[in-house]
Protein backbone atom coordinates (compact mmCIF):
# COMPACT_ATOMS: atom_id res chain seq x y z
CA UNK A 1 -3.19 26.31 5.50
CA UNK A 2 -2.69 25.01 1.85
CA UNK A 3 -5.15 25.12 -0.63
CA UNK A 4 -6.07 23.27 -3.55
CA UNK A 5 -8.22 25.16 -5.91
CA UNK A 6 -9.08 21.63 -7.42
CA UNK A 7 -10.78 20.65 -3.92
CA UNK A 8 -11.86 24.05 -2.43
CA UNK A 9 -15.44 23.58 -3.26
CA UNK A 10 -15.57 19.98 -4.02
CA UNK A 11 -17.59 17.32 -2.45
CA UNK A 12 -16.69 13.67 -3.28
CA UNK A 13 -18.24 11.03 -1.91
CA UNK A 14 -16.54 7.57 -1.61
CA UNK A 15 -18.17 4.96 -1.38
CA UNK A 16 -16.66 1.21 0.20
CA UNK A 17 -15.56 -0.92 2.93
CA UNK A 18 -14.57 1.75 5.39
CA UNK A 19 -12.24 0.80 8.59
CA UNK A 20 -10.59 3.09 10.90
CA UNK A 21 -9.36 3.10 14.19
CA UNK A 22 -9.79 5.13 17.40
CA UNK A 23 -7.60 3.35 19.94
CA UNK A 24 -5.11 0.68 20.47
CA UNK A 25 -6.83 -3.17 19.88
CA UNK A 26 -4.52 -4.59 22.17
CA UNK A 27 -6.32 -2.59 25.33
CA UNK A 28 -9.41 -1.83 23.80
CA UNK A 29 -12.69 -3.48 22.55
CA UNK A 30 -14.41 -0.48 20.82
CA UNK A 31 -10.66 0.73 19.00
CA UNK A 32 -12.34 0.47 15.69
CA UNK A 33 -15.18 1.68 13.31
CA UNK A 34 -16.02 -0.65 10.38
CA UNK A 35 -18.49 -0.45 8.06
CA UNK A 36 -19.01 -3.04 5.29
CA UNK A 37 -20.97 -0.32 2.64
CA UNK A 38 -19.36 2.67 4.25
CA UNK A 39 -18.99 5.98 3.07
CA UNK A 40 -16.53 8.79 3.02
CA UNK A 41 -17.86 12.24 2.53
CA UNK A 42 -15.16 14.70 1.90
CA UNK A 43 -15.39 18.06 1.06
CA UNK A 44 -12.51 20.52 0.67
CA UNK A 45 -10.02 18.24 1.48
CA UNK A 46 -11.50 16.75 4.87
CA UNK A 47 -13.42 14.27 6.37
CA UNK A 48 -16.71 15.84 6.51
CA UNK A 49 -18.67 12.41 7.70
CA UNK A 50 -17.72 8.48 7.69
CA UNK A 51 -19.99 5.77 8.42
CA UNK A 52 -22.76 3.42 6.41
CA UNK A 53 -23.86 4.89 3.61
CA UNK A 54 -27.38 4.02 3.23
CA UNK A 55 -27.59 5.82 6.83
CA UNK A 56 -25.37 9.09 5.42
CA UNK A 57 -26.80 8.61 1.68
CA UNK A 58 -28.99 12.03 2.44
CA UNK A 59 -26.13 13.85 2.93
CA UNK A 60 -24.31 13.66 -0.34
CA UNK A 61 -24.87 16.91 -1.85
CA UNK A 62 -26.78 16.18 -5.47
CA UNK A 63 -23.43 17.50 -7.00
CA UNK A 64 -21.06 15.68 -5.41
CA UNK A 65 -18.76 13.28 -7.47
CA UNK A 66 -19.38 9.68 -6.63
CA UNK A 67 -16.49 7.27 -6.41
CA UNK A 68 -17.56 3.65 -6.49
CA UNK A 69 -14.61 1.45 -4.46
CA UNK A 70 -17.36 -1.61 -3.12
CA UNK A 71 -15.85 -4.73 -2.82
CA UNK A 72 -12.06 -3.05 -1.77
CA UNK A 73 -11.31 -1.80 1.72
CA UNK A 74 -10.49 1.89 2.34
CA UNK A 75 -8.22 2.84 5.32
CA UNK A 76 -6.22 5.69 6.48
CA UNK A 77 -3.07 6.20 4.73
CA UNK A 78 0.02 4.28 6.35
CA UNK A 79 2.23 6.72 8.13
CA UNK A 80 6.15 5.90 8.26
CA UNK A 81 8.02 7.13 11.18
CA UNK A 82 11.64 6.52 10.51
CA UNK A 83 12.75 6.16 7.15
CA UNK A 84 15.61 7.65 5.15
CA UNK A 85 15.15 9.08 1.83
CA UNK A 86 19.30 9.28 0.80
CA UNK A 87 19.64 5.83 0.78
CA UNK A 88 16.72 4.65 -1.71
CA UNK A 89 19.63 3.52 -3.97
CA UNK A 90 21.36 1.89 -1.49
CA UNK A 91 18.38 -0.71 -0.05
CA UNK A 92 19.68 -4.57 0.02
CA UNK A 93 23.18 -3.50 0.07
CA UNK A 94 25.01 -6.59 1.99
CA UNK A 95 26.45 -6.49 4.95
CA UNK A 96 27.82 -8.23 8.08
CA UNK A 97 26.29 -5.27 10.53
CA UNK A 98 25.24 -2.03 11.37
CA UNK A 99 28.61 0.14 11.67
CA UNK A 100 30.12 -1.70 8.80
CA UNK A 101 26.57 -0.97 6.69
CA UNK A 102 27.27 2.63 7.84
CA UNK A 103 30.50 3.14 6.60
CA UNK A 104 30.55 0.62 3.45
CA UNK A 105 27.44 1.91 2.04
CA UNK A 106 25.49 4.98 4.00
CA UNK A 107 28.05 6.95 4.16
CA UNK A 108 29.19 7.19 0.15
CA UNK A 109 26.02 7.91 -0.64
CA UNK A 110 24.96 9.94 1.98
CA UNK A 111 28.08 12.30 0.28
CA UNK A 112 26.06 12.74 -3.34
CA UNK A 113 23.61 14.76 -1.12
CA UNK A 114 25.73 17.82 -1.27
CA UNK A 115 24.43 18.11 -5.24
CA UNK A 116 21.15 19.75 -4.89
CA UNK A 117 20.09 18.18 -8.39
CA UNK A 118 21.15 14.45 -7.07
CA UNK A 119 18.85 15.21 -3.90
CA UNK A 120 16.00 16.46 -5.94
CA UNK A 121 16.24 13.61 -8.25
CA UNK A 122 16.06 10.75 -5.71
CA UNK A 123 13.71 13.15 -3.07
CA UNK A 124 10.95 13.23 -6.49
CA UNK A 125 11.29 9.22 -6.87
CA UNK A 126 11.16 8.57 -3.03
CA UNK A 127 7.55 10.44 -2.12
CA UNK A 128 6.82 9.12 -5.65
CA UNK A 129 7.73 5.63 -3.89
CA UNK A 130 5.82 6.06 -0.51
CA UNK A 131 2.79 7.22 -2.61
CA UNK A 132 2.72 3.59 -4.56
CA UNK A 133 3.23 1.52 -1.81
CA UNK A 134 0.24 3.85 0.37
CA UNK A 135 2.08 5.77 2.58
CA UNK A 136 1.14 9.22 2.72
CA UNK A 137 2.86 10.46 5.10
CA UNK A 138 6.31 10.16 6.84
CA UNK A 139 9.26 10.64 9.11
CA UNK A 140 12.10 10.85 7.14
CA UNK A 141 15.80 11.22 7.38
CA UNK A 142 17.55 13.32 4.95
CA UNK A 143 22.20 13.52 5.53
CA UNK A 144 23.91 16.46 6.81
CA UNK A 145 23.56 18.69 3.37
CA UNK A 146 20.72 21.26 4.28
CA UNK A 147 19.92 21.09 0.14
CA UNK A 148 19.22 17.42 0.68
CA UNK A 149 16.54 18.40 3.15
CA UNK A 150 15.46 21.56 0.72
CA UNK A 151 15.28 18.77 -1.70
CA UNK A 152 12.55 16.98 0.15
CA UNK A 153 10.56 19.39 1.70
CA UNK A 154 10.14 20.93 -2.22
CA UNK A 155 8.85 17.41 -3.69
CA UNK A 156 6.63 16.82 -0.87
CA UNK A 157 4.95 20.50 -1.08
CA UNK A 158 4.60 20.11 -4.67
CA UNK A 159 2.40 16.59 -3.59
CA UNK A 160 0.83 18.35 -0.83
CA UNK A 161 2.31 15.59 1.64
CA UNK A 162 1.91 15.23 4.92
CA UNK A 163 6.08 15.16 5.82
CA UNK A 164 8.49 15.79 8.24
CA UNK A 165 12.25 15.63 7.81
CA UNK A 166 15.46 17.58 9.42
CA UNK A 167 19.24 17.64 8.01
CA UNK A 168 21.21 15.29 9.84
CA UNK A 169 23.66 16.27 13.09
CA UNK A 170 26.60 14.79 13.60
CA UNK A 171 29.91 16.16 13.75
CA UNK A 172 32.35 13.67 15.29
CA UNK A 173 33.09 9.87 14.11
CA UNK A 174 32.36 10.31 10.71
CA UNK A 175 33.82 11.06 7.76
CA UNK A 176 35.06 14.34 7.15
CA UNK A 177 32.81 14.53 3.99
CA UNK A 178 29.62 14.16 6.08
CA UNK A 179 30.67 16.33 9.25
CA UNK A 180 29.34 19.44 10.27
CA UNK A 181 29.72 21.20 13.61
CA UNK A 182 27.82 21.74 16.59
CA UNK A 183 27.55 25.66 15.48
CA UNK A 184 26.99 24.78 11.77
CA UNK A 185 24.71 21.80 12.58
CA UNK A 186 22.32 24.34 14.87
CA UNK A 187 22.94 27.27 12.46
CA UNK A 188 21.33 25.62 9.27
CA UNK A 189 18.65 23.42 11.29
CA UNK A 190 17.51 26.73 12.51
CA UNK A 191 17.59 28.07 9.26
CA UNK A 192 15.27 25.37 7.94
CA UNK A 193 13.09 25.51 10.82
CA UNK A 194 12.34 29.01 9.95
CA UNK A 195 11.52 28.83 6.35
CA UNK A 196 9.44 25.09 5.91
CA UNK A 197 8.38 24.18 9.73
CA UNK A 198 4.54 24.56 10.09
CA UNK A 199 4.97 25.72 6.21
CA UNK A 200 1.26 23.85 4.58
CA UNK A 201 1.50 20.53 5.65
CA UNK A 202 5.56 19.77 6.57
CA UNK A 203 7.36 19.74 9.66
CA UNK A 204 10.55 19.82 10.78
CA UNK A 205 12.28 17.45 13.13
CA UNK A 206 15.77 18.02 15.29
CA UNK A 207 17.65 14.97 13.76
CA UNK A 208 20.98 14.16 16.05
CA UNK A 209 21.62 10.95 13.90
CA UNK A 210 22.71 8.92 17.03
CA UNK A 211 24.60 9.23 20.11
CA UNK A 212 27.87 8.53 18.53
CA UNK A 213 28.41 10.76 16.35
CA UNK A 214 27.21 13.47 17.81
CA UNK A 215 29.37 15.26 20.52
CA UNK A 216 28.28 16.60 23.84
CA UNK A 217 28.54 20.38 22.74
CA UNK A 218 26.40 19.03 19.04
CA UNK A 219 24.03 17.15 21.68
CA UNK A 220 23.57 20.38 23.85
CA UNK A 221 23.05 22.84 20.75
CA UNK A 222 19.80 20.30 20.20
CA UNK A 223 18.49 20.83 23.40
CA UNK A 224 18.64 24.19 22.63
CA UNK A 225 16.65 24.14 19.74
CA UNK A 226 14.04 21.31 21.22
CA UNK A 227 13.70 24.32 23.54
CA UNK A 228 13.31 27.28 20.87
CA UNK A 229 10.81 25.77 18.69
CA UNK A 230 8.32 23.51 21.27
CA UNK A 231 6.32 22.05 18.40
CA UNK A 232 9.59 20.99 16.33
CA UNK A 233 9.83 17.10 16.12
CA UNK A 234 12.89 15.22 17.54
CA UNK A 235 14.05 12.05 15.60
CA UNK A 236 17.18 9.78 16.15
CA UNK A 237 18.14 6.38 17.08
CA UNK A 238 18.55 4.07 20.43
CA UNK A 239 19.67 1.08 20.96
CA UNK A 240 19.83 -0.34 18.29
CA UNK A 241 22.33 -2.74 18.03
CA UNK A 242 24.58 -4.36 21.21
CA UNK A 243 27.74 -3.18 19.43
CA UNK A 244 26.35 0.35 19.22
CA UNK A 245 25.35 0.12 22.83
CA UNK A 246 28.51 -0.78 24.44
CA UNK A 247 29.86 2.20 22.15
CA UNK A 248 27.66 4.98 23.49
CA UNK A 249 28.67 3.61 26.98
CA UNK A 250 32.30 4.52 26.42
CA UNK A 251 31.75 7.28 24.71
CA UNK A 252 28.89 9.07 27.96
CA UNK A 253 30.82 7.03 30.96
CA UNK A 254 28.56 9.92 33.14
CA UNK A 255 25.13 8.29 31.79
CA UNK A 256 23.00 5.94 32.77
CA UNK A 257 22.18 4.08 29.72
CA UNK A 258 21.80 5.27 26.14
CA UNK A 259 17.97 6.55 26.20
CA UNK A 260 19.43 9.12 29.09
CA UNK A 261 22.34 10.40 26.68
CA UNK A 262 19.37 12.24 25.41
CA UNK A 263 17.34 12.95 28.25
CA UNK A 264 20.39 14.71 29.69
CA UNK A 265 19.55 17.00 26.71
CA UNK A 266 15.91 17.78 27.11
CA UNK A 267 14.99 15.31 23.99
CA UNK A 268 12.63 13.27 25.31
CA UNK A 269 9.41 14.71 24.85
CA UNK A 270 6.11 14.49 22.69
CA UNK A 271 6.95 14.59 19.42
CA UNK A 272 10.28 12.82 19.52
CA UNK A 273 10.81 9.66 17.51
CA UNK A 274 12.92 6.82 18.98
CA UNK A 275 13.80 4.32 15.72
CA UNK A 276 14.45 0.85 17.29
CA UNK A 277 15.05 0.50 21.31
CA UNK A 278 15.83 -2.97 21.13
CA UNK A 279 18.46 -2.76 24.08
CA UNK A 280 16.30 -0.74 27.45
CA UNK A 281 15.97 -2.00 30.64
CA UNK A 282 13.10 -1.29 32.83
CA UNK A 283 14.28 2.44 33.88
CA UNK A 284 14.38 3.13 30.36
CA UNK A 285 11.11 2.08 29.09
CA UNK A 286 9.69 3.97 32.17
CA UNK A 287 11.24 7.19 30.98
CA UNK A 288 10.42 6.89 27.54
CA UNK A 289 7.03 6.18 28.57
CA UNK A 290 6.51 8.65 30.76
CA UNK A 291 8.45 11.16 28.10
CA UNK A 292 5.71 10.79 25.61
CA UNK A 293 8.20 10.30 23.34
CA UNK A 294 7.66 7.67 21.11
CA UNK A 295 9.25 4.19 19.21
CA UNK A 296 9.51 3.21 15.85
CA UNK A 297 10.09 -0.27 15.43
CA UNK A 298 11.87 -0.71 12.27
CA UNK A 299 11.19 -5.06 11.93
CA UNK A 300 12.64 -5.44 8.32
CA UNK A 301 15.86 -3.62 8.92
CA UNK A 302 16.44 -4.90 13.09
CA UNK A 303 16.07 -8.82 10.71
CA UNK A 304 18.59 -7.58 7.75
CA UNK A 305 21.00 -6.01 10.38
CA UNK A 306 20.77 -8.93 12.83
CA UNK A 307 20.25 -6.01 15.13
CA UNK A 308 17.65 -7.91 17.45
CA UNK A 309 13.91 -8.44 18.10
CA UNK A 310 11.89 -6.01 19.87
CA UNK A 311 10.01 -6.73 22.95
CA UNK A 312 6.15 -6.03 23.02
CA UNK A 313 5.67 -7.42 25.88
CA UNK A 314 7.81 -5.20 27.60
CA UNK A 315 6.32 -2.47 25.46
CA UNK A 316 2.84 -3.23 26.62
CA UNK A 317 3.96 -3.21 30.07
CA UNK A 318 4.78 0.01 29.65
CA UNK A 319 2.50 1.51 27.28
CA UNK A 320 4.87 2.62 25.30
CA UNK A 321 4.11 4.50 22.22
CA UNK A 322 5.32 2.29 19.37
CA UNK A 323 4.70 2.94 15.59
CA UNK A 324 5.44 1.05 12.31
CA UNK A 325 8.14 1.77 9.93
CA UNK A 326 10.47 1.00 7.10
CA UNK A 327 13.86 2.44 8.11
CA UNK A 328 14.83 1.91 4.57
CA UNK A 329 17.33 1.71 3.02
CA UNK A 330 18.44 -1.01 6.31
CA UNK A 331 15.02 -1.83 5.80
CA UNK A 332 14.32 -4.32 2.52
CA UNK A 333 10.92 -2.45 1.43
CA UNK A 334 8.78 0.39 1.30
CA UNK A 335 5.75 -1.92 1.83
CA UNK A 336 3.84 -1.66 5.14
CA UNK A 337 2.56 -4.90 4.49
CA UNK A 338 5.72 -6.36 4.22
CA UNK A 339 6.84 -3.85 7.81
CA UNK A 340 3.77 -5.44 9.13
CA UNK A 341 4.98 -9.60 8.08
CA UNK A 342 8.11 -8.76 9.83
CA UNK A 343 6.67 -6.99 12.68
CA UNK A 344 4.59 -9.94 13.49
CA UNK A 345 6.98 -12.79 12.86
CA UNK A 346 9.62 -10.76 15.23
CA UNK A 347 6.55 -10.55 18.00
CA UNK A 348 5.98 -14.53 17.32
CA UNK A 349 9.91 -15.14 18.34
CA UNK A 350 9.63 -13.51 21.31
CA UNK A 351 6.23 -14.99 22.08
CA UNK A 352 4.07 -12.58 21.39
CA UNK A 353 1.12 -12.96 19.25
CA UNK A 354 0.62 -9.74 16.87
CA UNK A 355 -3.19 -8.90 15.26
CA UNK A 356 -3.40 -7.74 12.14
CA UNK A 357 -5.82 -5.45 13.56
CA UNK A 358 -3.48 -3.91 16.10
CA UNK A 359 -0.80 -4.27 12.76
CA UNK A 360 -2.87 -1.43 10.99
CA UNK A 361 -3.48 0.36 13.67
CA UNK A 362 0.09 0.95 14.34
CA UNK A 363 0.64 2.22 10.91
CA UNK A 364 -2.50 4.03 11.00
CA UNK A 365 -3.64 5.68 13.83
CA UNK A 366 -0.86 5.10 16.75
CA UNK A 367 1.06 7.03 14.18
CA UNK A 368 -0.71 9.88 14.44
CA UNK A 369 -0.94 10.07 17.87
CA UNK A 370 2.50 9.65 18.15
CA UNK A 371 3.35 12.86 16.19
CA UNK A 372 0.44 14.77 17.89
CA UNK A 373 -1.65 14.56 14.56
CA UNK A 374 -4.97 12.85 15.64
CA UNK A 375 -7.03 15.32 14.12
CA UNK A 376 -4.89 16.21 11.21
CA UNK A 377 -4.40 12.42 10.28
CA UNK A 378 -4.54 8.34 10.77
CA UNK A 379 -8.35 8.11 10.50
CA UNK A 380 -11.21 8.86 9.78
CA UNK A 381 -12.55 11.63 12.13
CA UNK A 382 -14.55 14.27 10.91
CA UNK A 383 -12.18 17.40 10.31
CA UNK A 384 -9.09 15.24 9.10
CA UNK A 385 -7.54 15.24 5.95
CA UNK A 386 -8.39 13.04 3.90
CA UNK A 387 -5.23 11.05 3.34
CA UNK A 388 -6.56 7.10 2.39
CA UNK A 389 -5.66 3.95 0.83
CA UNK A 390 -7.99 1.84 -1.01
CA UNK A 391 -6.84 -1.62 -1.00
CA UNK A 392 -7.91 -4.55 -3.31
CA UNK A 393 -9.12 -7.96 -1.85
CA UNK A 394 -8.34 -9.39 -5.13
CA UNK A 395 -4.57 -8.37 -6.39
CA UNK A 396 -3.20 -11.01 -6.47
CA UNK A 397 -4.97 -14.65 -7.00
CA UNK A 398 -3.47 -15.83 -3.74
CA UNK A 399 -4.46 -13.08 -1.98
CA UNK A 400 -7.80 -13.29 -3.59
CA UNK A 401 -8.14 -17.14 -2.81
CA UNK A 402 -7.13 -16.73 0.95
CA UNK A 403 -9.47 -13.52 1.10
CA UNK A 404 -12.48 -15.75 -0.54
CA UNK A 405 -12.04 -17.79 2.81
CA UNK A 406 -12.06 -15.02 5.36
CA UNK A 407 -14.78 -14.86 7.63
CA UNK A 408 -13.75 -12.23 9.32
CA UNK A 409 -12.01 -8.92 9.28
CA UNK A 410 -8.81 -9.93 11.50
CA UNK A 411 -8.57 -12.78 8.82
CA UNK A 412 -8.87 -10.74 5.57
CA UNK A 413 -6.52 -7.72 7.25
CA UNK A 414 -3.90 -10.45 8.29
CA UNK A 415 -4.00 -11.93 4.44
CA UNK A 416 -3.13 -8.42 3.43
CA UNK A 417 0.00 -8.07 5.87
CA UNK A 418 0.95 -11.43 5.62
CA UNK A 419 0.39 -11.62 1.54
CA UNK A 420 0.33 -7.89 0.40
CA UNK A 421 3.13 -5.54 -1.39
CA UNK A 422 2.38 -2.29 -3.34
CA UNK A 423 -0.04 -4.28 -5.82
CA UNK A 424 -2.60 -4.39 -2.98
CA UNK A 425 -2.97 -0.87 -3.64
CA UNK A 426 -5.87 0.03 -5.34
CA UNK A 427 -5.30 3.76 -5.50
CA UNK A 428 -3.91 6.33 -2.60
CA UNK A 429 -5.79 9.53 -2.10
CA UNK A 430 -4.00 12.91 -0.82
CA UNK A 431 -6.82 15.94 0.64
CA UNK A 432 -9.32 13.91 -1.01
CA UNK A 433 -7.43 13.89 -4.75
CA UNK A 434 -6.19 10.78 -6.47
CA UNK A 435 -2.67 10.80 -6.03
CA UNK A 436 -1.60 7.52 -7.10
CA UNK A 437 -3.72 5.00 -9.43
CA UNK A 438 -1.91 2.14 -10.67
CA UNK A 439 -1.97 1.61 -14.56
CA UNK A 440 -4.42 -1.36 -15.18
């Protein structure tokens, strides 16, 4: 476990509005704990109590430091599950579609990862990035280099972040630049497994980039490794765009849809991470469901692709396991809040009516579960780590007009998704230590 000598015997208490969740909101009454004067107690790192302060006031040690957040809102830090770090330079890059995205822009600068300097360069501004925008932990692609996912897992130990990432698979229908093979591909995956999976507090995930351009033998050698190391996360992409679908239909004539490209290859499972599944019919949301596997829905980038909206109501029907993210650089912000405004204007055009409540849980807590984290985590539980967000009511004078009128806590959360960016962020704390504080 990693240590901080600055927290080892520290107690801080932190004192606010305190919200976490314990369930979905969408199925659930009691999915939340909120306390207007609330407390966090941590010590070493962890949660060691939440709740209202005057009734947990007795159990701040007399030497504890005291950090005064009343009036702002704490909340577990925001947890992206699909993002990818190589193309932070790339984000609002136009482009007609997906495959021409892919090949115009990804692709180019997927190729500077090869440079371990370039990697460590943009991997030390992305977590720097995530940190100001209050996500403290993350899912994250890096390309097919195994120094650009050296690169990361370095910056993110030096922040003690919560991170999982995996070099990129693919080794057909790409360019030569980017290609590895199916032996390479497993060969250095394994070889990163071994030295950062489990290492503190990073993980490594099995990251087939899609269907496409990965080839049955490449697809197989994954399976293997799913297999090998049963804790290792799984992250790729499905259905994602109609274009890509009929593509992966051509290319696996034998299958019965995309999803069960992968399920042919043992990669449906707790722990994997699904980015998109726009295009599933019944059978596959059944599967996936029944997997444990999970999906992030990626709302910024399926609007800025024209890849399509996804369907909660087919996802509630299923109980599927669906989680908030970026997917920059398709995605057109870092922001949560801004993942959250698209999230809910995509669930209005299919007539579905997203809470803000159910918005923050999704980033939150459904995160966590997702990745098999719930006591590590995504809340507030006594034993996590104490990975929050304090976010200001007042950033922004509209934002501190609307939150003036809000009666109640759907209304003031749904002001911050609807309203919010990274200056909503009052600080962002990492094992209890300030890790980002905005300069006033």
């Amino acid at each position: 476990m990693t240590t901080n000598p600055k927290t080892d015997s520290l107690t801080r208490a932190i004192r606010g509005r305190v919200l976490h969740f314990l369930r979905d909101p969408q199925f659930h009454e009691d999915a939340y704990q909120y306390w207007d004067d609330g407390v966090l107690i941590v010590t070493n790192g962890r949660i060691a109590a939440a709740g209202d302060y005057t009734q947990l006031a007795a159990r701040i040690p007399a030497d504890a430091e005291i950090v005064d957040h009343r009036g702002k809102l704490i909340v577990p830090g925001f947890i992206d599950t699909h993002v990818h770090y190589p193309q932070t330079d790339m984000i609002a890059s136009p482009s007609p579609g997906l495959l021409h995205w892919l090949e115009t822009y990804t692709f180019p600068e997927e190729r500077r990862f090869a440079d371990p300097d370039y990697a460590r360069g943009v991997a030390g501004f992305f977590t720097e990035e995530l940190l100001r925008n209050g996500t403290t932990s993350a899912v994250v692609w890096s390309t097919v280099h195994k120094a650009s996912a050296e690169a990361l897992f370095a910056e993110s130990e030096a922040r003690n972040l919560r991170m999982v990432t995996g070099k990129v698979m693919m080794d057909r229908n790409c360019p030569e630049f980017l290609r590895d093979t199916a032996e390479t591909g497993a060969r250095d995956s394994a070889d990163l497994l071994s030295r950062w999976h489990n290492k503190g507090r990073l993980a490594y995930a099995i990251t087939p980039r899609f269907a496409p351009t990965s080839t049955e033998a490449q697809l197989a050698a994954c399976g293997e490794l799913a297999r090998a190391y049963p804790d290792a996360f799984i992250q790729t992409h499905v259905a994602e765009n109609r274009d890509e679908v009929k593509w992966v239909a051509e290319l696996f004539p034998d299958a019965r849809s995309y999803l069960d490209v992968y399920d042919r290859y043992g990669l449906l499972r707790p722990g994997a991470m699904y980015g998109h599944a726009i295009y599933l019919d019944q059978d596959d949301r059944r599967r996936l469901a029944d997997s444990g596997a999970a999906v992030a829905h990626c709302p910024t980038s399926n609007l800025f692709l024209g890849s399509g909206f996804y369907d909660f109501h087919q996802s509630d029907a299923n109980r599927l396991n669906v989680t908030l993210a970026t997917d920059v650089g398709g995605g057109t912000s870092f922001s949560m809040f801004r993942t959250m405004n698209a999230a809910h204007k995509v669930a209005r055009m299919g007539g579905y009516y997203l809470t803000a409540l159910r918005m923050f849980y999704l980033a939150t807590r459904a995160a966590a579960e997702a990745l098999g984290w719930t006591d590590r985590v995504g809340s507030f539980s006594v034993g996590c780590e104490a990975d929050f967000i304090v976010l200001d009511p007042k950033a922004t004078p509209l934002i501190a007009r609307r939150s003036n009128r809000s009666e109640t806590l759907e209304e003031e959360l749904f002001a911050f998704a609807m309203l919010g960016d990274d200056r909503v962020i009052d600080s962002v704390y990492v094992m209890g230590e300030a890790a980002h504080v905005p300069a006033a």
